[in-house]
PDB file of N, CA and C in Angstrom:
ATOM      1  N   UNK A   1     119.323  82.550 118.727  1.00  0.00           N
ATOM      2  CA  UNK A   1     118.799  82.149 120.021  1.00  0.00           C
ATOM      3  C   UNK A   1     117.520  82.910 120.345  1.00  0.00           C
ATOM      4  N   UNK A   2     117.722  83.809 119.739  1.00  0.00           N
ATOM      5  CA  UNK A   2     115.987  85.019 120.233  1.00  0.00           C
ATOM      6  C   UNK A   2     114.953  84.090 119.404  1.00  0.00           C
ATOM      7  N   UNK A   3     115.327  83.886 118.481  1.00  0.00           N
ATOM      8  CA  UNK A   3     114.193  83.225 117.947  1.00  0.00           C
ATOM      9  C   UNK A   3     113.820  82.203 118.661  1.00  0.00           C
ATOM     10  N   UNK A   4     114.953  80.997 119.288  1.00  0.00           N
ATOM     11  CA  UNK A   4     114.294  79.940 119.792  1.00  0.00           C
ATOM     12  C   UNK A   4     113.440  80.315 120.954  1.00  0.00           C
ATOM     13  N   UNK A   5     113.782  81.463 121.761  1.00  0.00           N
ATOM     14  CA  UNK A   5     113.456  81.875 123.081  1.00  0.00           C
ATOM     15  C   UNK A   5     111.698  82.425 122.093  1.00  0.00           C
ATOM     16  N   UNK A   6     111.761  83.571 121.453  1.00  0.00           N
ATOM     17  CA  UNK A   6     110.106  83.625 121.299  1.00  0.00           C
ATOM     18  C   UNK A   6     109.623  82.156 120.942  1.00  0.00           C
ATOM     19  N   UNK A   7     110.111  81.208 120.259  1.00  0.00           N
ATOM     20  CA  UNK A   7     109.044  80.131 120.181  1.00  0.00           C
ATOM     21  C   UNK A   7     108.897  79.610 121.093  1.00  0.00           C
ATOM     22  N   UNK A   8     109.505  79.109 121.946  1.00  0.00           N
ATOM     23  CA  UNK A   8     109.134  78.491 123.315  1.00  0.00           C
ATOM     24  C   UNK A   8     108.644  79.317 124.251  1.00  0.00           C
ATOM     25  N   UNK A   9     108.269  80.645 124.383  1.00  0.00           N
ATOM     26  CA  UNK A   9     107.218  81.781 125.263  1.00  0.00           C
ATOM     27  C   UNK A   9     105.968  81.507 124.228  1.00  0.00           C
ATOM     28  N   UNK A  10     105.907  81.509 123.144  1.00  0.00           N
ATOM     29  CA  UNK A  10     104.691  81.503 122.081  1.00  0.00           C
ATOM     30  C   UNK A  10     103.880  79.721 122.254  1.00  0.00           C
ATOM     31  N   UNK A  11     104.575  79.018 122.836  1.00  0.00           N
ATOM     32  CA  UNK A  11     104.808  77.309 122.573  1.00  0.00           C
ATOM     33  C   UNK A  11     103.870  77.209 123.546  1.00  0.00           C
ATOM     34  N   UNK A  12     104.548  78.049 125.078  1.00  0.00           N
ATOM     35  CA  UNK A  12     104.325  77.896 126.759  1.00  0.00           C
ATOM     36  C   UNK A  12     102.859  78.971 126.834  1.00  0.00           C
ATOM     37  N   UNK A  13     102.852  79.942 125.654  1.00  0.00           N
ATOM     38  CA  UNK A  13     101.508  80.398 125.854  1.00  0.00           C
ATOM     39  C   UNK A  13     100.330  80.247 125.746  1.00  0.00           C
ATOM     40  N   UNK A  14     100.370  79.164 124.523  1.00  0.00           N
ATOM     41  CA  UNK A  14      99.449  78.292 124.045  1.00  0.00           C
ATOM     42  C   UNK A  14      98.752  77.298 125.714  1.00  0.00           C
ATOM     43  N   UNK A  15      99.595  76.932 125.799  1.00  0.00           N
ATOM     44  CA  UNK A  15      99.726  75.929 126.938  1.00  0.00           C
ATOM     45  C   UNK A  15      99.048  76.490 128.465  1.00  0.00           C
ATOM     46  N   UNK A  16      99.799  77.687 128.495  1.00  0.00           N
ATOM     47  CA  UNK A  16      99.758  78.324 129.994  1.00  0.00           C
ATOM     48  C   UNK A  16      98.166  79.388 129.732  1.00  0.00           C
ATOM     49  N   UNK A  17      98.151  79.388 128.479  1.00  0.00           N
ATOM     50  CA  UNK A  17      96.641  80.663 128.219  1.00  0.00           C
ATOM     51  C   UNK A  17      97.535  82.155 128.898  1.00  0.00           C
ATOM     52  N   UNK A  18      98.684  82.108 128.578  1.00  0.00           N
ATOM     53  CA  UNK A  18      99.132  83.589 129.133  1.00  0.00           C
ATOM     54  C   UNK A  18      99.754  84.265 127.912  1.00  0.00           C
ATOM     55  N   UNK A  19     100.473  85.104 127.549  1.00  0.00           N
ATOM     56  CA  UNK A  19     100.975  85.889 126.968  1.00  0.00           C
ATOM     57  C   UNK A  19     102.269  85.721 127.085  1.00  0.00           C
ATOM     58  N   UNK A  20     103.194  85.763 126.093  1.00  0.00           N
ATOM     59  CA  UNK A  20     104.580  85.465 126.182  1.00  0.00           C
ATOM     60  C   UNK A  20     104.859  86.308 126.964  1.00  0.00           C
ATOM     61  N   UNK A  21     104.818  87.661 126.803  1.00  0.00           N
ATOM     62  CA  UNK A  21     105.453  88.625 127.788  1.00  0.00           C
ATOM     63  C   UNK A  21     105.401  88.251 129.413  1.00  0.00           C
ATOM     64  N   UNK A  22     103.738  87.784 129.815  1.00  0.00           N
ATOM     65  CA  UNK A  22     103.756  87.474 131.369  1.00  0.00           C
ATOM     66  C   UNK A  22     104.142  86.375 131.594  1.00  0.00           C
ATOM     67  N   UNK A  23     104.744  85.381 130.812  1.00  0.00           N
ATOM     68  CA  UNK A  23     105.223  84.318 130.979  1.00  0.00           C
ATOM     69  C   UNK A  23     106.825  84.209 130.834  1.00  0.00           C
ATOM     70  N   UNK A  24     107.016  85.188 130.883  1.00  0.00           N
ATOM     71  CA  UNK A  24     108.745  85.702 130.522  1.00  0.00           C
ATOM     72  C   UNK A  24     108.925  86.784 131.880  1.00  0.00           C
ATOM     73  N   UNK A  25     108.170  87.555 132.178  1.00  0.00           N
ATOM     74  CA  UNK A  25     108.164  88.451 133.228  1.00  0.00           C
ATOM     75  C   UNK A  25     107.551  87.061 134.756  1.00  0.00           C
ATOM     76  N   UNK A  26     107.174  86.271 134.798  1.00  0.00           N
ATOM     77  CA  UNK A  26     106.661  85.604 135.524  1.00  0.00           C
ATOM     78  C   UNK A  26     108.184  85.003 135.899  1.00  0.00           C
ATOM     79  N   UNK A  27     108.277  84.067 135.115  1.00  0.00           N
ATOM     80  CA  UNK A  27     109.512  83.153 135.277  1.00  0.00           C
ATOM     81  C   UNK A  27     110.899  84.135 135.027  1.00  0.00           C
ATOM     82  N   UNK A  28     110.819  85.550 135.350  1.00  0.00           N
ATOM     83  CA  UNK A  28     112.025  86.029 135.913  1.00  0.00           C
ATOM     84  C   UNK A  28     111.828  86.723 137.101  1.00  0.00           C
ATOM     85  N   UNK A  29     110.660  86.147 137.907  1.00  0.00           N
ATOM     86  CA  UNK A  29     110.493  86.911 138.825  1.00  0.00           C
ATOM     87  C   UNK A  29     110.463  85.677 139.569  1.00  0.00           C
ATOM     88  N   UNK A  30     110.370  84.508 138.786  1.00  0.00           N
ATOM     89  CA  UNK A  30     110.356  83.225 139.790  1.00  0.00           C
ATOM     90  C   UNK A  30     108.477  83.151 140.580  1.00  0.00           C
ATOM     91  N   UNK A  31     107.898  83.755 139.739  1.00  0.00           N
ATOM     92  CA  UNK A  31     106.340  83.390 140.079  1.00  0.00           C
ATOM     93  C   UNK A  31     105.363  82.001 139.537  1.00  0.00           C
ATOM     94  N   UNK A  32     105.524  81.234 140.529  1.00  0.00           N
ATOM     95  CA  UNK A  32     105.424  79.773 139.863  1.00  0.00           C
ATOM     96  C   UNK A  32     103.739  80.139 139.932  1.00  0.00           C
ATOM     97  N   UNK A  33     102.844  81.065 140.822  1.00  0.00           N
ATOM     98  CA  UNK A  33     101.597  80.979 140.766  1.00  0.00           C
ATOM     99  C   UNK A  33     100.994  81.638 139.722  1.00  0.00           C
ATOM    100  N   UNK A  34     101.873  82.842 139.359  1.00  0.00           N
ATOM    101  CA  UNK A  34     101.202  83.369 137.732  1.00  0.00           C
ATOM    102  C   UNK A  34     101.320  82.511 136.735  1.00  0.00           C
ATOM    103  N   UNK A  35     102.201  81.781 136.594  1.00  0.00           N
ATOM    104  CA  UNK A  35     102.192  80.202 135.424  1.00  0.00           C
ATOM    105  C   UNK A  35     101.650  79.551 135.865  1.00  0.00           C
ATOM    106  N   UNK A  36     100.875  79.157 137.125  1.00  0.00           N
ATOM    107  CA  UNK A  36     100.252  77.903 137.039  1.00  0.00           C
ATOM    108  C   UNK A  36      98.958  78.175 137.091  1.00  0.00           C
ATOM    109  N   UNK A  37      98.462  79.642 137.402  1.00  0.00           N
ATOM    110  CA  UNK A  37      96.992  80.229 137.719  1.00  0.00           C
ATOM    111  C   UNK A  37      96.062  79.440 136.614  1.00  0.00           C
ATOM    112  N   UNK A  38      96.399  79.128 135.366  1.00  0.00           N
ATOM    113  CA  UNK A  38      95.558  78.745 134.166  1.00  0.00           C
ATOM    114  C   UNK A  38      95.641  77.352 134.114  1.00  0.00           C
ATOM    115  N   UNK A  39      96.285  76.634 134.341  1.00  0.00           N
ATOM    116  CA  UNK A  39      96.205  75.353 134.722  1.00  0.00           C
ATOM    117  C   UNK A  39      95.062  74.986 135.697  1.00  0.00           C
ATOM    118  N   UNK A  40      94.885  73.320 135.489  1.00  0.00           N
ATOM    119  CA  UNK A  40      93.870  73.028 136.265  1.00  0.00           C
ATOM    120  C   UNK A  40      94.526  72.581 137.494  1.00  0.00           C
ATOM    121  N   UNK A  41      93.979  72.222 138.768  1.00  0.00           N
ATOM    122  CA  UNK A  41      94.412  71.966 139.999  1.00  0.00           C
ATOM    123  C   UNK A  41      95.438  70.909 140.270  1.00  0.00           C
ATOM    124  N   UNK A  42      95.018  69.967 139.521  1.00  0.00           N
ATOM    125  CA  UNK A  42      95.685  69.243 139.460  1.00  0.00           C
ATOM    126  C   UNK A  42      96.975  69.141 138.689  1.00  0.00           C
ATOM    127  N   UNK A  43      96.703  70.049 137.461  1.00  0.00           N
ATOM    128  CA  UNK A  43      98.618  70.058 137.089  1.00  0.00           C
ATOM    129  C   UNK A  43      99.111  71.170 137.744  1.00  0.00           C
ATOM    130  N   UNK A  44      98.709  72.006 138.598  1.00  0.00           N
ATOM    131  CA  UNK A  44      99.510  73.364 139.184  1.00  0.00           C
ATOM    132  C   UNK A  44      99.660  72.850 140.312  1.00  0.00           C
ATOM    133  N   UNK A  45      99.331  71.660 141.209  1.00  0.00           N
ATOM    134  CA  UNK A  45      99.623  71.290 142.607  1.00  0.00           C
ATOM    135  C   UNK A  45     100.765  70.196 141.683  1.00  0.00           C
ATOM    136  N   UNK A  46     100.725  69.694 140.422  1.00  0.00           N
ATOM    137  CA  UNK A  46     101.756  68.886 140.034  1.00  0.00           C
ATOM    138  C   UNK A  46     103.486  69.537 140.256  1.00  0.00           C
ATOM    139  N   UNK A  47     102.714  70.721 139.376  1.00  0.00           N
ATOM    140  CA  UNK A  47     104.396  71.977 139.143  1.00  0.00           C
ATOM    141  C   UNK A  47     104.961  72.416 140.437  1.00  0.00           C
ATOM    142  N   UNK A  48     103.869  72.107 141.523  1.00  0.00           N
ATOM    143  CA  UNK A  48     104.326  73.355 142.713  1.00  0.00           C
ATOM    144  C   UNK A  48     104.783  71.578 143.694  1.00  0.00           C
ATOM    145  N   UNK A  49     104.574  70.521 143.370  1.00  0.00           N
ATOM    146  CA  UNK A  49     105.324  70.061 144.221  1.00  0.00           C
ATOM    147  C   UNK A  49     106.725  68.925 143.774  1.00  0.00           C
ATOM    148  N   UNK A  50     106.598  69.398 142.083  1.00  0.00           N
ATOM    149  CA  UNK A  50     107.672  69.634 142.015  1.00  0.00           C
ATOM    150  C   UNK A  50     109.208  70.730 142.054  1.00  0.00           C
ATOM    151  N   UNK A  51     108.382  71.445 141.864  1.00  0.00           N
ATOM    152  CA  UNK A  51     109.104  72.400 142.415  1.00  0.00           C
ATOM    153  C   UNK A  51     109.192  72.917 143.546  1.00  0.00           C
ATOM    154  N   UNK A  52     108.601  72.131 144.953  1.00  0.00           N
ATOM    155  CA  UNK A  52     109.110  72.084 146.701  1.00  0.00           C
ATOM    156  C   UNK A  52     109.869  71.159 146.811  1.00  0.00           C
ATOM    157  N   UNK A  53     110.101  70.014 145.776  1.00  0.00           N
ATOM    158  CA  UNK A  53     111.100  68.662 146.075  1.00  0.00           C
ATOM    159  C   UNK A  53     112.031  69.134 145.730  1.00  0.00           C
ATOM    160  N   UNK A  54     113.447  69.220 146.353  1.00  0.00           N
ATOM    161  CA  UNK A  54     114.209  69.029 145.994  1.00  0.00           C
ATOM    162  C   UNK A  54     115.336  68.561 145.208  1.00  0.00           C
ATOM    163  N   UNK A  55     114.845  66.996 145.402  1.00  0.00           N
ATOM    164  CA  UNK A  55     115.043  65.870 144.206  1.00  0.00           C
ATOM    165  C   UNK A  55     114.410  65.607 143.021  1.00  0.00           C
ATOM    166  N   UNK A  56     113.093  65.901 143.431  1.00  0.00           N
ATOM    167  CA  UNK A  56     112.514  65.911 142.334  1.00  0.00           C
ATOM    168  C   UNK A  56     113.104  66.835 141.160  1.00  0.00           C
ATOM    169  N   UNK A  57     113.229  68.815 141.449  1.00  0.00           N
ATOM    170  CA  UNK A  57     113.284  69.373 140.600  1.00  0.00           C
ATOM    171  C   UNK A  57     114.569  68.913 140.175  1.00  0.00           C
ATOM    172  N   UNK A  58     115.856  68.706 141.039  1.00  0.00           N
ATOM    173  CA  UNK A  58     116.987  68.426 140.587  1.00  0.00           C
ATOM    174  C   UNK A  58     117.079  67.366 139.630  1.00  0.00           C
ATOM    175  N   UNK A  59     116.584  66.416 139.511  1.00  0.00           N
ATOM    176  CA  UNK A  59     116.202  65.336 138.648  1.00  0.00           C
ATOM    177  C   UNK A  59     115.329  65.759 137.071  1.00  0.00           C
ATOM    178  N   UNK A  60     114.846  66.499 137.580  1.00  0.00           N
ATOM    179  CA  UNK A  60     114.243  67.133 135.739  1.00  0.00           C
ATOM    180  C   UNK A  60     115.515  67.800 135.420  1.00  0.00           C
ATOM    181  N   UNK A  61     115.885  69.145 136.413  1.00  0.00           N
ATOM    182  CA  UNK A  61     116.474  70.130 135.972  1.00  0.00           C
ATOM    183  C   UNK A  61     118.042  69.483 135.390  1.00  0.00           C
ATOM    184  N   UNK A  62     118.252  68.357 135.617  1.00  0.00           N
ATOM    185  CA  UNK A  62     119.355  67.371 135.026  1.00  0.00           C
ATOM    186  C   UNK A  62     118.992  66.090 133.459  1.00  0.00           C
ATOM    187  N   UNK A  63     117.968  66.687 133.420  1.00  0.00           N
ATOM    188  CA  UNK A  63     117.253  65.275 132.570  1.00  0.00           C
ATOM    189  C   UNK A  63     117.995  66.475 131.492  1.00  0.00           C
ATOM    190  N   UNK A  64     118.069  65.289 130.321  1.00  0.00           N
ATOM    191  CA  UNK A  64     118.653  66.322 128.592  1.00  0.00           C
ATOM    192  C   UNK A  64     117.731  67.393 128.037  1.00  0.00           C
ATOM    193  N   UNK A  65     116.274  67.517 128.317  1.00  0.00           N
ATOM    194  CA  UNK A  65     115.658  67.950 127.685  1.00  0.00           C
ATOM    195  C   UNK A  65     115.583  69.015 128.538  1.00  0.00           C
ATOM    196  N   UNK A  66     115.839  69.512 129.756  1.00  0.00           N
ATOM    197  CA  UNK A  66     115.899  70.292 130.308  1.00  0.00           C
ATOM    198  C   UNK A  66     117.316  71.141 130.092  1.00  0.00           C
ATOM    199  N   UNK A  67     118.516  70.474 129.807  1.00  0.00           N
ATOM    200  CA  UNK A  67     119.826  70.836 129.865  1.00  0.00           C
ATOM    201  C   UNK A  67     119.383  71.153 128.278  1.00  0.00           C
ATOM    202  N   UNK A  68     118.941  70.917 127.472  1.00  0.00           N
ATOM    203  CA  UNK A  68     119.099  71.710 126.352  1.00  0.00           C
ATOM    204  C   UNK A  68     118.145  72.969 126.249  1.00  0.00           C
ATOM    205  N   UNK A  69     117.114  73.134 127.064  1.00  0.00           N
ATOM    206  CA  UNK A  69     116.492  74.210 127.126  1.00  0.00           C
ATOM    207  C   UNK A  69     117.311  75.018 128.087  1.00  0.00           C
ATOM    208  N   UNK A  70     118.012  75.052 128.781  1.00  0.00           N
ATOM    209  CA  UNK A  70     118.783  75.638 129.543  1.00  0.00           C
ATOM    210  C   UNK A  70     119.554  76.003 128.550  1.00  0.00           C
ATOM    211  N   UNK A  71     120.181  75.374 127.748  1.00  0.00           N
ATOM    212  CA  UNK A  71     121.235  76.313 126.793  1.00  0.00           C
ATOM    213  C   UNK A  71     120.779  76.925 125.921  1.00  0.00           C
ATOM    214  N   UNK A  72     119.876  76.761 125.327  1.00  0.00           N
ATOM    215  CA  UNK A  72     118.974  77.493 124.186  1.00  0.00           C
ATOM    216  C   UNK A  72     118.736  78.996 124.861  1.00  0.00           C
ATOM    217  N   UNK A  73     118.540  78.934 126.279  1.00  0.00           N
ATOM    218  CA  UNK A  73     118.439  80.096 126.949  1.00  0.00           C
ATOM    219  C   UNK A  73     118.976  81.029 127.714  1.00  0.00           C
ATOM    220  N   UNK A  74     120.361  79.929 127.128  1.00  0.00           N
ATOM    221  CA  UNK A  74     121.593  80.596 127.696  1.00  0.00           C
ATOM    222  C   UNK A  74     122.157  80.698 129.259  1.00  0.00           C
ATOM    223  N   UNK A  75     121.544  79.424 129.765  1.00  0.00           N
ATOM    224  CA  UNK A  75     121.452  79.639 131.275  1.00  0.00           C
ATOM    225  C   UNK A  75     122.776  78.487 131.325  1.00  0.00           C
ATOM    226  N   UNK A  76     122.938  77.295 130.129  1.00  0.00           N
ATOM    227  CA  UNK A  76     123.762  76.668 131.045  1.00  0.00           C
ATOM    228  C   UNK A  76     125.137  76.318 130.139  1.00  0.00           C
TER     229      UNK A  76
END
């Protein structure tokens, strides 16, 4: 499982322009603005209003591809 967890911080760093570490220290601190700071406006007002919906997030956070990253990470 460590392994899958560094590839997907190494995957999300590519992506986010951050560093696995602040992207692992971010999202356990629940800092949606240090992950989205490198993004452009438009996908960080995407993340942040999905993540103020309610339904919305509940609806990813239920989709399979989310429920299997949840277990890969041991959350579910």
């Amino acid at each position: 499982m460590a392994e899958n967890q560094k590839d997907l911080y190494e995957c999300l760093s590519d992506r986010l322009k951050l560093s696995p570490s602040q992207i692992k220290s971010s999202a356990e601190k629940g800092a949606v603005d240090d992950l989205t700071r490198n993004l452009d406006s438009a996908q960080a007002e995407r993340v942040k209003s999905i993540l103020n919906d309610p339904d919305k997030a509940r609806e990813i956070l239920n989709s399979p591809q989310a429920q299997a990253l949840m277990k890969m990470l041991g959350q579910g």
